[in-house]
PDB file of N, CA and C in Angstrom:
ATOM      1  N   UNK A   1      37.043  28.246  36.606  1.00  0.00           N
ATOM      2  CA  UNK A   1      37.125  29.156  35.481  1.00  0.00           C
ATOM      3  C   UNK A   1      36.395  28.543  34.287  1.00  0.00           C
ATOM      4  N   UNK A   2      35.866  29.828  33.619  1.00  0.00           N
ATOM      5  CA  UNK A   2      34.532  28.881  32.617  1.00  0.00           C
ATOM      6  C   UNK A   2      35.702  28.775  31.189  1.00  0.00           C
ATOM      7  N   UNK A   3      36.211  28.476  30.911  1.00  0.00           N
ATOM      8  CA  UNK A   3      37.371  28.841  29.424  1.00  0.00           C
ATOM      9  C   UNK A   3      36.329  27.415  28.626  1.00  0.00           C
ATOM     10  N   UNK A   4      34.998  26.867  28.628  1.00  0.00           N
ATOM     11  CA  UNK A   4      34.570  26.767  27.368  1.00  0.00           C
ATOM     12  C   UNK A   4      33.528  27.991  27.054  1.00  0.00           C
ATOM     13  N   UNK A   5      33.188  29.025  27.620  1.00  0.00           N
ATOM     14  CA  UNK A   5      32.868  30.254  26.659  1.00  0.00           C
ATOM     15  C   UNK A   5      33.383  30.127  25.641  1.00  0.00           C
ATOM     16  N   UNK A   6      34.994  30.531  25.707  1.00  0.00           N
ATOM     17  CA  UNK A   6      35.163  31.125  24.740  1.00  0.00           C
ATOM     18  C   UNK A   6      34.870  30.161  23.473  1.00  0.00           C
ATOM     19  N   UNK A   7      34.669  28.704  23.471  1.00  0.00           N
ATOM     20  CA  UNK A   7      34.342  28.109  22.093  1.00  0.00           C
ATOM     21  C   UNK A   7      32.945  28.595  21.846  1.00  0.00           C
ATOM     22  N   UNK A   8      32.074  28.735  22.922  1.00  0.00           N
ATOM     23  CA  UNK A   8      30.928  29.591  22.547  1.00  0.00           C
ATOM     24  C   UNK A   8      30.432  30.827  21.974  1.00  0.00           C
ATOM     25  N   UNK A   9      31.457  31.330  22.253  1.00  0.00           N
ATOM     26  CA  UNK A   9      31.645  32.846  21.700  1.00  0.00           C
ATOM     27  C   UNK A   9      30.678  33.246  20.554  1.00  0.00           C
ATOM     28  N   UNK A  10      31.260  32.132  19.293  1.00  0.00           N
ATOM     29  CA  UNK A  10      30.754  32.524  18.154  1.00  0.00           C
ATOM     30  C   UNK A  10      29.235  32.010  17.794  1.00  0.00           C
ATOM     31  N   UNK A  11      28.360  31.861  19.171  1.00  0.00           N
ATOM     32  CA  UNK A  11      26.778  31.344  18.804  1.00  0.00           C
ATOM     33  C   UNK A  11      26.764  32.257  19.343  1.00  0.00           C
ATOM     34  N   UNK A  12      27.297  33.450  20.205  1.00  0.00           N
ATOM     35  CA  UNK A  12      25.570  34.551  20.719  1.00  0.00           C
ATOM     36  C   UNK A  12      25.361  35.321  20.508  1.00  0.00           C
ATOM     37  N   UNK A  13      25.500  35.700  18.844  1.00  0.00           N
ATOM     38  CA  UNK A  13      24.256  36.756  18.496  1.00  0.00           C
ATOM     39  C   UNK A  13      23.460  35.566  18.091  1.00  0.00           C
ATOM     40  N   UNK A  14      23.363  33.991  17.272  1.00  0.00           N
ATOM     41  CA  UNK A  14      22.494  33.431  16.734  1.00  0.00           C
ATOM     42  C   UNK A  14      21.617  32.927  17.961  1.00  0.00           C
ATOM     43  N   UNK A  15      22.341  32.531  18.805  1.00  0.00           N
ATOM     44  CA  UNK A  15      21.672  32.435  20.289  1.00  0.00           C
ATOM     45  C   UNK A  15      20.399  33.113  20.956  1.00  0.00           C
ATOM     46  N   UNK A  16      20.470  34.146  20.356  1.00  0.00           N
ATOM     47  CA  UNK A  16      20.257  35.349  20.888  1.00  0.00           C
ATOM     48  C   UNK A  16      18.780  35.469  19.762  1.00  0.00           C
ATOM     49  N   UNK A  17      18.971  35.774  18.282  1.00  0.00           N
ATOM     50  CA  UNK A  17      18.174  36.069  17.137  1.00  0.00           C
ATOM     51  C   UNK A  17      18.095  35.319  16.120  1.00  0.00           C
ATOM     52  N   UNK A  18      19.092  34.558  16.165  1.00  0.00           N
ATOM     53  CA  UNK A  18      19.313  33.662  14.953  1.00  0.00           C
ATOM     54  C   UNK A  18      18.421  33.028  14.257  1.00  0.00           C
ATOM     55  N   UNK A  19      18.152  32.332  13.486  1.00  0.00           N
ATOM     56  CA  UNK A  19      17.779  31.929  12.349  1.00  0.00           C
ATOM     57  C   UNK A  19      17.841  30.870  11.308  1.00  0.00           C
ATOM     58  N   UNK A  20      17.470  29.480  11.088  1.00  0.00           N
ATOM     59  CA  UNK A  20      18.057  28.261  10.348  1.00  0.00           C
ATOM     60  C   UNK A  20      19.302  27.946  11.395  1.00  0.00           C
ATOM     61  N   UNK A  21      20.556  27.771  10.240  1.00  0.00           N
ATOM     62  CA  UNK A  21      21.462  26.975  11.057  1.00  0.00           C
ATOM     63  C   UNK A  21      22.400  28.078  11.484  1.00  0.00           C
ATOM     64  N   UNK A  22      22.991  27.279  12.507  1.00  0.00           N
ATOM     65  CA  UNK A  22      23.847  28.454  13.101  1.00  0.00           C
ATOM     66  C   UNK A  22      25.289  28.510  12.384  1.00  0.00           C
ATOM     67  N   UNK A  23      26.063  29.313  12.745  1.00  0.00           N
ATOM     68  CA  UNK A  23      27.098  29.858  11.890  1.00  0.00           C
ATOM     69  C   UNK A  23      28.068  28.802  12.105  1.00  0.00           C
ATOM     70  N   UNK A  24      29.135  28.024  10.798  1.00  0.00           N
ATOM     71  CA  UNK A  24      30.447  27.427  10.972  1.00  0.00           C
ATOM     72  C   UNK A  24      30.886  27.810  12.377  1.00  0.00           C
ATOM     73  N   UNK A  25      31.439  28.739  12.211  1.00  0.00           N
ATOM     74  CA  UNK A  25      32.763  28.973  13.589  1.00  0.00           C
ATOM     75  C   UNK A  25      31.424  28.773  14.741  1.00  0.00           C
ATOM     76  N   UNK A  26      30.004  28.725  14.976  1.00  0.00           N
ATOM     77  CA  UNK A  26      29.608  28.251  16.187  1.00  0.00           C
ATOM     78  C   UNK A  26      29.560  26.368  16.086  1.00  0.00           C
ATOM     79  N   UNK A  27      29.572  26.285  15.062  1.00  0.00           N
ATOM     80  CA  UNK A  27      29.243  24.987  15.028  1.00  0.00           C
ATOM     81  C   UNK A  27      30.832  24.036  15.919  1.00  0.00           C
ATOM     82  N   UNK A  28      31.798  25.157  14.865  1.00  0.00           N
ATOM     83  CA  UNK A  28      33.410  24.368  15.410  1.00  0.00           C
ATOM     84  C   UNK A  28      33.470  24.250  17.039  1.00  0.00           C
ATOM     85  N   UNK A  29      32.858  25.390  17.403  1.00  0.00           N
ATOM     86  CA  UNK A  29      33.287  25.738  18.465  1.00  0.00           C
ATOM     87  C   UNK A  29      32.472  24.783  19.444  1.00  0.00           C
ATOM     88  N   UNK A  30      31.222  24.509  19.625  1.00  0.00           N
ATOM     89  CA  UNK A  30      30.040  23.560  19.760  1.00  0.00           C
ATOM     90  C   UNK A  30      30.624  22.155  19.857  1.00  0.00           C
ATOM     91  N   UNK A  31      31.369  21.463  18.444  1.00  0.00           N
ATOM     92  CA  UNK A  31      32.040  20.670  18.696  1.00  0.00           C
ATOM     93  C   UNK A  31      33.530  20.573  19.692  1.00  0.00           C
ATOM     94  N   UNK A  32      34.338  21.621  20.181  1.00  0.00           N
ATOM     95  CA  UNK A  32      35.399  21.227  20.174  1.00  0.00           C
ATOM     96  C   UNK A  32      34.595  21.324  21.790  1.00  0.00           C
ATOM     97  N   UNK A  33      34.044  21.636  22.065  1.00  0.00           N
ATOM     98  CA  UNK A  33      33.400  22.353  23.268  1.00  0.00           C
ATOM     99  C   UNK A  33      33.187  20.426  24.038  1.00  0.00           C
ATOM    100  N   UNK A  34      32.214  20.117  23.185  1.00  0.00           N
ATOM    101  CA  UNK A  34      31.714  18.642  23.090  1.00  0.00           C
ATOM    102  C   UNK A  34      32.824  17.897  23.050  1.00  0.00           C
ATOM    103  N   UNK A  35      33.798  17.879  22.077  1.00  0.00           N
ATOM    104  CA  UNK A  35      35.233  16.964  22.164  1.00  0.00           C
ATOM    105  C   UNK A  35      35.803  17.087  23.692  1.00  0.00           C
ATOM    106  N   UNK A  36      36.200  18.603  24.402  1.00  0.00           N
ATOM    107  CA  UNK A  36      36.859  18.396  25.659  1.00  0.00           C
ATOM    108  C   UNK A  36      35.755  17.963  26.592  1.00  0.00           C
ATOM    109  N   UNK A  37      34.822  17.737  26.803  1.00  0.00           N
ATOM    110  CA  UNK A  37      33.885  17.388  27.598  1.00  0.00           C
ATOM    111  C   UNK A  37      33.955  15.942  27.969  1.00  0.00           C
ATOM    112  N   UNK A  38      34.645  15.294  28.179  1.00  0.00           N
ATOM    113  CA  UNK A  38      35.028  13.677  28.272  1.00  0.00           C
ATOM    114  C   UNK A  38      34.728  13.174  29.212  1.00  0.00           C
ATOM    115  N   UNK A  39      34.416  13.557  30.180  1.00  0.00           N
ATOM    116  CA  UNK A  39      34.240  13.043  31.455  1.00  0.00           C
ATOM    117  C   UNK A  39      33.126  13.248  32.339  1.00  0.00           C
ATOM    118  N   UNK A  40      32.360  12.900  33.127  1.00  0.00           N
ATOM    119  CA  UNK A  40      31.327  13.601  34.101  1.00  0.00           C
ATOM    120  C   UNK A  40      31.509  14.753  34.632  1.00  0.00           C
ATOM    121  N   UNK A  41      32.928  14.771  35.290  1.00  0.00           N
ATOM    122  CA  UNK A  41      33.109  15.967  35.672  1.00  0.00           C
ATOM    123  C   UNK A  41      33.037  17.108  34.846  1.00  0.00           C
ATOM    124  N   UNK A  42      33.810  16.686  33.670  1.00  0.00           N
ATOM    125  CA  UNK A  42      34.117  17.464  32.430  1.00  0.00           C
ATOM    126  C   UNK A  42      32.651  18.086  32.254  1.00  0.00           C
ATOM    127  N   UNK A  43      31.680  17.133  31.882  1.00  0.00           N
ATOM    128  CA  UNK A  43      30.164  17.964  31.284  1.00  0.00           C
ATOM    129  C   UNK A  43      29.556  18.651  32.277  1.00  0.00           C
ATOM    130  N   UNK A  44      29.893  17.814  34.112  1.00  0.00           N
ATOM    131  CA  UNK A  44      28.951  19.366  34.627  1.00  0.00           C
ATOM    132  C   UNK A  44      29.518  20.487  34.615  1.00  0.00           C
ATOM    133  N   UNK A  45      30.964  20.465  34.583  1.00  0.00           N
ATOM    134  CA  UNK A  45      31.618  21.857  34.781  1.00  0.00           C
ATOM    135  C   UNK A  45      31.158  22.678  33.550  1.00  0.00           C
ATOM    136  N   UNK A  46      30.947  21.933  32.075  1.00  0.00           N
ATOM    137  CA  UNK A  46      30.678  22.829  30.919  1.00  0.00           C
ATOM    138  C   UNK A  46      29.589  23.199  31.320  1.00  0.00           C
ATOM    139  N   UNK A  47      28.259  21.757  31.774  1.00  0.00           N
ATOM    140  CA  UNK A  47      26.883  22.359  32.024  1.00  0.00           C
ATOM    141  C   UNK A  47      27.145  24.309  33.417  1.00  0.00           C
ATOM    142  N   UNK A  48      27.621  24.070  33.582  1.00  0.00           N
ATOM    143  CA  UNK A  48      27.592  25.190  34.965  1.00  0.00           C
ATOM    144  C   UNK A  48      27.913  26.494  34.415  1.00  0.00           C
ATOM    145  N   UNK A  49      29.234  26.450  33.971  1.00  0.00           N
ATOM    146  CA  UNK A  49      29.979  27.160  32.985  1.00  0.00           C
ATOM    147  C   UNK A  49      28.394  27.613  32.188  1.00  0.00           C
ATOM    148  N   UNK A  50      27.955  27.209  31.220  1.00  0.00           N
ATOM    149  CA  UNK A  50      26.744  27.755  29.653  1.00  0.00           C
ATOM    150  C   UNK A  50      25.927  27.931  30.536  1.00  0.00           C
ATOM    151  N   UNK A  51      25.144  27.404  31.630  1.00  0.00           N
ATOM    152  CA  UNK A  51      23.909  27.731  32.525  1.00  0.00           C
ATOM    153  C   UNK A  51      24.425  29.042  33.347  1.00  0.00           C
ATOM    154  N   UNK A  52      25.889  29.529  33.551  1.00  0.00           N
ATOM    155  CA  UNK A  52      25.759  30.997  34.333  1.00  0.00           C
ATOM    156  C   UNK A  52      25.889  31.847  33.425  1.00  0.00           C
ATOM    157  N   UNK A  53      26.902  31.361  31.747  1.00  0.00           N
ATOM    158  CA  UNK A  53      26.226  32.158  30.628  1.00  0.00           C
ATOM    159  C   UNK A  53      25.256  32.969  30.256  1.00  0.00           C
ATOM    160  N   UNK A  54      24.151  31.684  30.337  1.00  0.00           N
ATOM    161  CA  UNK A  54      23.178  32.391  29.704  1.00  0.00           C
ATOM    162  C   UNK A  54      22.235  32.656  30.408  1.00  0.00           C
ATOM    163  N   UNK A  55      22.433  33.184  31.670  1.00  0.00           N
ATOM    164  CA  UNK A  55      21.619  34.062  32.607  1.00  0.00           C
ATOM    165  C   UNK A  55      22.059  35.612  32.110  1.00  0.00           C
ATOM    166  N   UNK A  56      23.439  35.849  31.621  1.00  0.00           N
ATOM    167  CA  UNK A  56      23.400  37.096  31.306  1.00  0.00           C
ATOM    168  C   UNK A  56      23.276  37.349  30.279  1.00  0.00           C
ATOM    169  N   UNK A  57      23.209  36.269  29.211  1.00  0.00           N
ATOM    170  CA  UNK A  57      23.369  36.213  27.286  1.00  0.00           C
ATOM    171  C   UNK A  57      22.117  36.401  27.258  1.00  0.00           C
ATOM    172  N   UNK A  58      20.747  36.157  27.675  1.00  0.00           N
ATOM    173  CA  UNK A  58      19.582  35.577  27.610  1.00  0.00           C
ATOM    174  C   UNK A  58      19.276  35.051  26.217  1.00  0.00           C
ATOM    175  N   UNK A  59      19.667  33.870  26.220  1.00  0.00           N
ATOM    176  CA  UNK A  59      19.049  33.492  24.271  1.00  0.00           C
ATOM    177  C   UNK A  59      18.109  33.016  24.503  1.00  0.00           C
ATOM    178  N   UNK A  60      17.149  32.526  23.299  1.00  0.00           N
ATOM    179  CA  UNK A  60      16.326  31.963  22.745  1.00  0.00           C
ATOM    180  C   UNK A  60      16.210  30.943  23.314  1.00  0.00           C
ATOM    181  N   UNK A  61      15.449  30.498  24.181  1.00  0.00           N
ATOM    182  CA  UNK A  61      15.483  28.703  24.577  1.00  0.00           C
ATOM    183  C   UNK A  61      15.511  28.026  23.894  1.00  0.00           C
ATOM    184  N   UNK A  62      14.940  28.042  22.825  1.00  0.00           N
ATOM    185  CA  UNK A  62      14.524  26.956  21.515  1.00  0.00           C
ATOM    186  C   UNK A  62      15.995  27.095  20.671  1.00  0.00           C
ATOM    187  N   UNK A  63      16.173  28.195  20.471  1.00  0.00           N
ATOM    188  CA  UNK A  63      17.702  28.003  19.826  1.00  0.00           C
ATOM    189  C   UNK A  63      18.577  27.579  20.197  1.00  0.00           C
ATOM    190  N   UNK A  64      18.802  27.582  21.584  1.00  0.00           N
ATOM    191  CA  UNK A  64      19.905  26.975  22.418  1.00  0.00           C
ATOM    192  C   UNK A  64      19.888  25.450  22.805  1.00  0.00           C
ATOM    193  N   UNK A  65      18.473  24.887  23.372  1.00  0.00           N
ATOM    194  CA  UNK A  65      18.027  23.389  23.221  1.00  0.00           C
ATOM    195  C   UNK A  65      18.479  22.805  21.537  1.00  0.00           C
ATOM    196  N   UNK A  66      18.137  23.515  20.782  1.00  0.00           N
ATOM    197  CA  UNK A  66      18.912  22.956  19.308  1.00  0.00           C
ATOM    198  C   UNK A  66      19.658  22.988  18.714  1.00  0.00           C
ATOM    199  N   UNK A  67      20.456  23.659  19.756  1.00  0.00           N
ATOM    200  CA  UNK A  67      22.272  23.993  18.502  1.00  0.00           C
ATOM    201  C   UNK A  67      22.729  22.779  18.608  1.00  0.00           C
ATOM    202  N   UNK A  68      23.139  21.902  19.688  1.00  0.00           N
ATOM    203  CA  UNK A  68      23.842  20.714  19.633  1.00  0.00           C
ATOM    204  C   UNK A  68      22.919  19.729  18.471  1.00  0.00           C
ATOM    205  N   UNK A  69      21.761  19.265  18.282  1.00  0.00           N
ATOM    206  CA  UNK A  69      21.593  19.213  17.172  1.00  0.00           C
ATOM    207  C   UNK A  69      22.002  19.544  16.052  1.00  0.00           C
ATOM    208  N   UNK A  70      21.484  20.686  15.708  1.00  0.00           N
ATOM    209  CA  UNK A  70      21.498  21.728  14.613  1.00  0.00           C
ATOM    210  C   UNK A  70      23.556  21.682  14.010  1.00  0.00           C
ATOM    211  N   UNK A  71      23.849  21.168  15.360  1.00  0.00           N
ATOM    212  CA  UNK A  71      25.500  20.945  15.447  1.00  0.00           C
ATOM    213  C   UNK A  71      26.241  19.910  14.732  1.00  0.00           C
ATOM    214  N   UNK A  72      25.462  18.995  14.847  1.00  0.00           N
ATOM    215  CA  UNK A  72      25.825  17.432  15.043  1.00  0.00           C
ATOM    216  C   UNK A  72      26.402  16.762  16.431  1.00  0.00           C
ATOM    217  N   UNK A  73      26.105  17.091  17.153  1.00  0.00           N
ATOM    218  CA  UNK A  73      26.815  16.727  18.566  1.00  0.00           C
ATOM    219  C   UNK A  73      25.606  16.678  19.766  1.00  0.00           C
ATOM    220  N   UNK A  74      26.377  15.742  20.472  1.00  0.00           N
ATOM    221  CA  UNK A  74      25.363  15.419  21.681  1.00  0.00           C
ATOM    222  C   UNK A  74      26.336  15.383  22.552  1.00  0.00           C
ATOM    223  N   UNK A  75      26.015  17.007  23.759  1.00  0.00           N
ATOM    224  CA  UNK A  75      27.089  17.624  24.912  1.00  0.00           C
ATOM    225  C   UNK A  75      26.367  16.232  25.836  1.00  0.00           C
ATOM    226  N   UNK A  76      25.492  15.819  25.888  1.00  0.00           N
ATOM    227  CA  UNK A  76      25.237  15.000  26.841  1.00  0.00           C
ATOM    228  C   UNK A  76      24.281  15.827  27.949  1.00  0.00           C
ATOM    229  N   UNK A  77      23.879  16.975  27.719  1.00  0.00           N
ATOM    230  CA  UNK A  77      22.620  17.580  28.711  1.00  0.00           C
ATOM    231  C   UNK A  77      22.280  19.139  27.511  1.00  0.00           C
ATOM    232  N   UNK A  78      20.812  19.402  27.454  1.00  0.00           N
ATOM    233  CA  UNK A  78      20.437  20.126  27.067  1.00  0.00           C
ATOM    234  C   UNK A  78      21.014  21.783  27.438  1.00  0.00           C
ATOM    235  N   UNK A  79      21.034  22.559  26.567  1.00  0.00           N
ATOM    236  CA  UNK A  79      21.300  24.017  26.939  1.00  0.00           C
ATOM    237  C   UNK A  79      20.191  24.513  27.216  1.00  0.00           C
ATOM    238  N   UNK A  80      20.353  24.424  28.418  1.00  0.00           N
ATOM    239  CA  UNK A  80      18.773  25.472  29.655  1.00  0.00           C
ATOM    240  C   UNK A  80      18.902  26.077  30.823  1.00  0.00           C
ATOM    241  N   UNK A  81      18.654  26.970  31.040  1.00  0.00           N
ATOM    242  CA  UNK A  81      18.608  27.781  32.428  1.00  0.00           C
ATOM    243  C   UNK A  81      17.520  27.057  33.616  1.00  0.00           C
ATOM    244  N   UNK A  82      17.642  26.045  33.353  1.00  0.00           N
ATOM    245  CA  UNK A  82      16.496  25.054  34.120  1.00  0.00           C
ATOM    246  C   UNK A  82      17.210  23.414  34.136  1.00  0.00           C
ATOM    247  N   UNK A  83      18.450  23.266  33.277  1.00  0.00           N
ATOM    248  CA  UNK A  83      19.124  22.034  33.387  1.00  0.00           C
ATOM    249  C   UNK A  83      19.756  21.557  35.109  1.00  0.00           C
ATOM    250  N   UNK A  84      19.800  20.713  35.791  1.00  0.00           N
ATOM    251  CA  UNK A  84      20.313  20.223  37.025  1.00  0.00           C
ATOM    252  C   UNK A  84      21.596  20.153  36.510  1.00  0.00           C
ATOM    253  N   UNK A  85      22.990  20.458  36.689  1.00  0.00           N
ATOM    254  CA  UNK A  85      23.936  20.132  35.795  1.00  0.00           C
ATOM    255  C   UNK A  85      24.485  18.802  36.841  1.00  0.00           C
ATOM    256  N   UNK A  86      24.136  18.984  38.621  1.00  0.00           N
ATOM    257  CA  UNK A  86      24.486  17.873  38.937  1.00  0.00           C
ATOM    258  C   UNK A  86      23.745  16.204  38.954  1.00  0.00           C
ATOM    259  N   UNK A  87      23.138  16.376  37.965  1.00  0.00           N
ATOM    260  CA  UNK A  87      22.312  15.030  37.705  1.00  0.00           C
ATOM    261  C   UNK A  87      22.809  14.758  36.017  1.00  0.00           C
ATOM    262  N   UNK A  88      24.021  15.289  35.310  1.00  0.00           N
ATOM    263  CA  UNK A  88      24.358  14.707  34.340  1.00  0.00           C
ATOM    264  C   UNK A  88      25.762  13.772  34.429  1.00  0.00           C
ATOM    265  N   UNK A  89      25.845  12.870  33.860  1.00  0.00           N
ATOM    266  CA  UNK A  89      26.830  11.611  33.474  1.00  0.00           C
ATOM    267  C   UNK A  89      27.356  11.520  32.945  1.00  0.00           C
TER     268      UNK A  89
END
């Protein structure tokens, strides 16, 4: 079950069209997303989880490679529909 969507929730319209920085409540959510992610297992399941996302969200590649930036946070693998999620650590 993917239940870090829902901290995602609040990036996909910026995901999507957005513009500069992305909104507080995506940013919180980005982080808390990143906080439960603790473990290997933990990040591929998030990586798997945001990569079947955003096959149906279709965002912006460039916006999505930079929110964790744009965030302050490093999930530990890029947001891409092209990420291996089983080659992250």
């Amino acid at each position: 079950m993917c239940t870090v969507i829902k901290n995602v929730a609040p990036c996909v319209s910026y995901l999507r069209s957005g513009s500069g920085m992305p909104p507080p409540a995506c940013c919180s959510g980005a982080k808390a997303l990143a906080a439960a992610a603790s473990t290997t297992a933990d990040r591929q399941a998030a990586c798997k989880c945001l990569k079947s996302a955003s096959q149906s969200l279709n965002p912006n590649p460039g916006l999505a490679k930079s929110l964790p930036g744009k965030c302050g946070i490093n999930l530990g693998f890029a947001i891409s529909t092209n990420v291996d999620c089983t080659k992250i650590t």
